[in-house]
N, C-alpha and C. Protein backbone atom coordinates (compact mmCIF):
# COMPACT_ATOMS: atom_id res chain seq x y z
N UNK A 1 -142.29 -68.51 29.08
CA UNK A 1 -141.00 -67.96 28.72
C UNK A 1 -140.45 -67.08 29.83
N UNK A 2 -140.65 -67.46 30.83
CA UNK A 2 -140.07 -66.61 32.07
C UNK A 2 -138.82 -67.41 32.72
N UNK A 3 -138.07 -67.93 31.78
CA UNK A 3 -136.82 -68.11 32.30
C UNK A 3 -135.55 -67.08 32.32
N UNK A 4 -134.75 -67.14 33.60
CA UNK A 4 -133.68 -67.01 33.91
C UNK A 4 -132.92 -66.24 32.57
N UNK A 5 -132.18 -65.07 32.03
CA UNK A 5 -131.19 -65.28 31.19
C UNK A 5 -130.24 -65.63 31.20
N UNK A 6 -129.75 -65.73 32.72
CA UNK A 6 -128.54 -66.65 32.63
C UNK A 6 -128.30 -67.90 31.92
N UNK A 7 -129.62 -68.93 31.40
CA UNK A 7 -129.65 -70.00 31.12
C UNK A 7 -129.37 -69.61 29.73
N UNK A 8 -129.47 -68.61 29.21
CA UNK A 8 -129.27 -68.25 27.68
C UNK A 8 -127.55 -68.33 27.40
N UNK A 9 -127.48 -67.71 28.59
CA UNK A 9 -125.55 -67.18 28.21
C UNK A 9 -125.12 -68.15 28.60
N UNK A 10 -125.42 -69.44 29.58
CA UNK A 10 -124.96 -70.82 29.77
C UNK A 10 -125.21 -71.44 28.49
N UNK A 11 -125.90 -71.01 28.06
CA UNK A 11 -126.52 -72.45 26.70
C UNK A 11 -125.34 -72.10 25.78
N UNK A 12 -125.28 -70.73 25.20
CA UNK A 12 -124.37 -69.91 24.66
C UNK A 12 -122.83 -70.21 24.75
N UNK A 13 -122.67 -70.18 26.02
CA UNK A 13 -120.99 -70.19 26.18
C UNK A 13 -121.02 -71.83 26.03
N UNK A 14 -121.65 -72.56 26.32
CA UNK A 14 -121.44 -74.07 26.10
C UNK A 14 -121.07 -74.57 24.75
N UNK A 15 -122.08 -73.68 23.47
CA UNK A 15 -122.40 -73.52 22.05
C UNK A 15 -120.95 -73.22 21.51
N UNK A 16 -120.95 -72.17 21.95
CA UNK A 16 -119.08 -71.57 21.51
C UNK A 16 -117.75 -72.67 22.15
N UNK A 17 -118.15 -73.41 23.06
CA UNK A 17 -117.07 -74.16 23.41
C UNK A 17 -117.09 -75.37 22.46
N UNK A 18 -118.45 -75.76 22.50
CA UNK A 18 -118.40 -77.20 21.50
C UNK A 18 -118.27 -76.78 20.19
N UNK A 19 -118.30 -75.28 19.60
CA UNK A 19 -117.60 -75.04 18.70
C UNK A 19 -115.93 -74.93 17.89
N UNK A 20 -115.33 -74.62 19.42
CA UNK A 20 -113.74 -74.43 19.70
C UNK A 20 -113.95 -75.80 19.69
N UNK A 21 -114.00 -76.61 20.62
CA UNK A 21 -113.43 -78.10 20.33
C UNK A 21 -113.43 -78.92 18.76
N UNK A 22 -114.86 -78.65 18.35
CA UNK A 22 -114.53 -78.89 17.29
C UNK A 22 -113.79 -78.63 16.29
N UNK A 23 -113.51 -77.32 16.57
CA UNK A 23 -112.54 -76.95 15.30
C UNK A 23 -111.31 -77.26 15.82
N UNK A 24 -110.92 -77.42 16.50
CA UNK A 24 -109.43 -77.62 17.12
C UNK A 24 -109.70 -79.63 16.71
N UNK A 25 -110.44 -80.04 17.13
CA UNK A 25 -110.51 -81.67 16.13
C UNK A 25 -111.22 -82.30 14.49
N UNK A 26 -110.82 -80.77 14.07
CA UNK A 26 -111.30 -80.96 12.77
C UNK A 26 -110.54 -81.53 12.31
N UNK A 27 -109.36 -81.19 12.10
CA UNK A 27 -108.22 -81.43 10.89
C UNK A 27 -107.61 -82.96 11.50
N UNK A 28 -108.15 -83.74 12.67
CA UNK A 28 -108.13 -85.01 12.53
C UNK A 28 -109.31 -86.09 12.09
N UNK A 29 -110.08 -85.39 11.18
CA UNK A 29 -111.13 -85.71 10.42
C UNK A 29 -110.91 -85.79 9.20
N UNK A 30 -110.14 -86.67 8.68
CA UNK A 30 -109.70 -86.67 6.99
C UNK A 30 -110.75 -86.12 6.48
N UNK A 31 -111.95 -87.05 6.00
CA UNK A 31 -113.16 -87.31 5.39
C UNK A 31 -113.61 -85.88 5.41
N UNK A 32 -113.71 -85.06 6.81
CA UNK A 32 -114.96 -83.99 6.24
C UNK A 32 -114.16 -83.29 5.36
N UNK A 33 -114.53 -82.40 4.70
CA UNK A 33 -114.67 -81.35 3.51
C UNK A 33 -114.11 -82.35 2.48
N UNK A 34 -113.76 -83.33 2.25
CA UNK A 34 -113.56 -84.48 1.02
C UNK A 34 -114.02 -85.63 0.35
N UNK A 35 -115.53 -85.46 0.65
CA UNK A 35 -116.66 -86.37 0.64
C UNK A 35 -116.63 -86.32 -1.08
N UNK A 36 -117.47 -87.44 -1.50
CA UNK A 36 -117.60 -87.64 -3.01
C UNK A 36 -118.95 -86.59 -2.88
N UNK A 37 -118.19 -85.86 -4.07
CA UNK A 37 -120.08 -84.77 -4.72
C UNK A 37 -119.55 -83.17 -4.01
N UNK A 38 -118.19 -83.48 -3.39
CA UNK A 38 -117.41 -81.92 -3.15
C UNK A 38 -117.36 -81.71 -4.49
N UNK A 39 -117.48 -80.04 -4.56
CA UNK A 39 -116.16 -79.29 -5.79
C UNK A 39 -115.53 -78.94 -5.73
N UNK A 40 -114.21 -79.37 -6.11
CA UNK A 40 -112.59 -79.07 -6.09
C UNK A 40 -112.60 -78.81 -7.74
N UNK A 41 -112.17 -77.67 -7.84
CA UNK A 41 -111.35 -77.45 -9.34
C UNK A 41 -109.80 -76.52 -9.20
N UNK A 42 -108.99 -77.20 -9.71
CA UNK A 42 -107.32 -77.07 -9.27
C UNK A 42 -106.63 -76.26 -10.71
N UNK A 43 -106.12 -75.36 -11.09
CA UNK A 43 -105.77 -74.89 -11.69
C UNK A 43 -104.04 -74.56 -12.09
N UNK A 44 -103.71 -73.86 -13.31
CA UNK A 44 -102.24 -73.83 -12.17
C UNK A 44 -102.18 -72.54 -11.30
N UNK A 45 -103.06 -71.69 -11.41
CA UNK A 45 -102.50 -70.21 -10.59
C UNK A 45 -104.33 -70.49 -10.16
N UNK A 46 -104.87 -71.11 -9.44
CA UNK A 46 -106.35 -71.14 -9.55
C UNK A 46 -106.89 -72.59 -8.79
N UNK A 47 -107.90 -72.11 -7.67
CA UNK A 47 -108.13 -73.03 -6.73
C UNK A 47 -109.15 -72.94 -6.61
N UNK A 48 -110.35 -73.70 -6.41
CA UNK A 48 -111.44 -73.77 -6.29
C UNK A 48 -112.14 -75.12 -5.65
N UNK A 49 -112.91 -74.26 -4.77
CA UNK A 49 -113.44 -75.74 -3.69
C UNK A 49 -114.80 -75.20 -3.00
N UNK A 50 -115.52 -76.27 -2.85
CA UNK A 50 -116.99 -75.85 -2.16
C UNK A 50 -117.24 -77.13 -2.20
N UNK A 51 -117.46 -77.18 -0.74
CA UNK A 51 -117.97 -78.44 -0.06
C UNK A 51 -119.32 -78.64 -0.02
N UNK A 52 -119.91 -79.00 -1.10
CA UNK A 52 -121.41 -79.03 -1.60
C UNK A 52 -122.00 -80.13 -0.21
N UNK A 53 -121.67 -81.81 -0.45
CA UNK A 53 -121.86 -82.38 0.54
C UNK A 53 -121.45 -82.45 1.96
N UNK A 54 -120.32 -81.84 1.99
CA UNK A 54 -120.49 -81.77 3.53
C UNK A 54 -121.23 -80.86 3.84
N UNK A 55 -121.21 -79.45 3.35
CA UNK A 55 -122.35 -78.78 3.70
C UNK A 55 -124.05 -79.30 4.08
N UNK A 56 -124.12 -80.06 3.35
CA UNK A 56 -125.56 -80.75 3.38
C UNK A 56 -125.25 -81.38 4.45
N UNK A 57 -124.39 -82.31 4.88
CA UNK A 57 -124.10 -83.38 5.88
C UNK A 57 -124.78 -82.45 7.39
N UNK A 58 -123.51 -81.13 7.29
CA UNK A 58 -123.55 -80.52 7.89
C UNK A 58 -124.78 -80.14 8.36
N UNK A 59 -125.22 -79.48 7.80
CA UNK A 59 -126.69 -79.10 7.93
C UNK A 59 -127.95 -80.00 8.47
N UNK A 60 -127.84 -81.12 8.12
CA UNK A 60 -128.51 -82.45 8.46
C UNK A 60 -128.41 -82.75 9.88
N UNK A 61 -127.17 -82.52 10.53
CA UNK A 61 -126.99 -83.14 11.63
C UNK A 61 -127.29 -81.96 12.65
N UNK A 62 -127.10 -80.63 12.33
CA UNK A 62 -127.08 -79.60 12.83
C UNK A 62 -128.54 -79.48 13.23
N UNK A 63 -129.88 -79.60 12.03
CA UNK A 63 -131.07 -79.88 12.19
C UNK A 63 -131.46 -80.97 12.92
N UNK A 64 -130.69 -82.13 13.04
CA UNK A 64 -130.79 -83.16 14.03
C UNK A 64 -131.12 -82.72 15.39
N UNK A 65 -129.87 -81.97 15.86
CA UNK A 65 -129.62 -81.87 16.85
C UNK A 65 -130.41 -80.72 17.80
N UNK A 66 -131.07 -79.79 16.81
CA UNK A 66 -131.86 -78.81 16.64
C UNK A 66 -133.09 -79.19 17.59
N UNK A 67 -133.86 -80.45 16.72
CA UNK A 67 -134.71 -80.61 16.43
C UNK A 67 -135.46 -81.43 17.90
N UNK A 68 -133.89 -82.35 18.17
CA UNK A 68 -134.14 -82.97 19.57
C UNK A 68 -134.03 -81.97 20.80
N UNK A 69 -133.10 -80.97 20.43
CA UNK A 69 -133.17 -80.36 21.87
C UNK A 69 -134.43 -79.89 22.19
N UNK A 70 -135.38 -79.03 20.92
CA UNK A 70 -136.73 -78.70 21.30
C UNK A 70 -137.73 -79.42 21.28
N UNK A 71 -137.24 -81.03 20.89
CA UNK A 71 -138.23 -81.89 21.50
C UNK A 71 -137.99 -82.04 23.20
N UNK A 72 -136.83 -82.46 23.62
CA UNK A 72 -136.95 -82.68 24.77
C UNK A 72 -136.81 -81.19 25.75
N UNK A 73 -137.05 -80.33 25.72
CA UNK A 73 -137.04 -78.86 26.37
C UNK A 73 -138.59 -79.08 26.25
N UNK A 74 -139.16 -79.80 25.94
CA UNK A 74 -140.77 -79.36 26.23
C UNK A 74 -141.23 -79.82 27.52
């Protein structure tokens, strides 16, 4: 573990960018947050939503991606 910290705040600022991009190409993503097994409950003065499955989706791929980088960093 005697690396550089610069490589931390590179990994970092890379992390936060592929975060900005994504969110700036979210909302040309119909599908996410409207997957079957969301909860939407619509009211008339009353809104309610929790993205049960994309959350999971989310999470899935996030662990994906997790999982390979510290495979191949070995």
């Amino acid at each position: 573990m005697n690396q550089h910290p610069g490589w931390l705040v590179a990994g970092l600022g890379i992390l936060i960018t592929a975060c900005g991009v994504a969110w700036a190409f979210s909302a040309r993503i119909p599908w996410l947050g409207r997957l079957p097994g969301d909860i939407a409950i619509e009211r008339e003065n009353f809104r309610f939503y929790f993205p049960v499955v994309t959350c999971v989706l989310l999470s899935l791929v996030l662990t994906a991606c997790a999982w390979l980088f510290r495979y191949f960093s070995r």
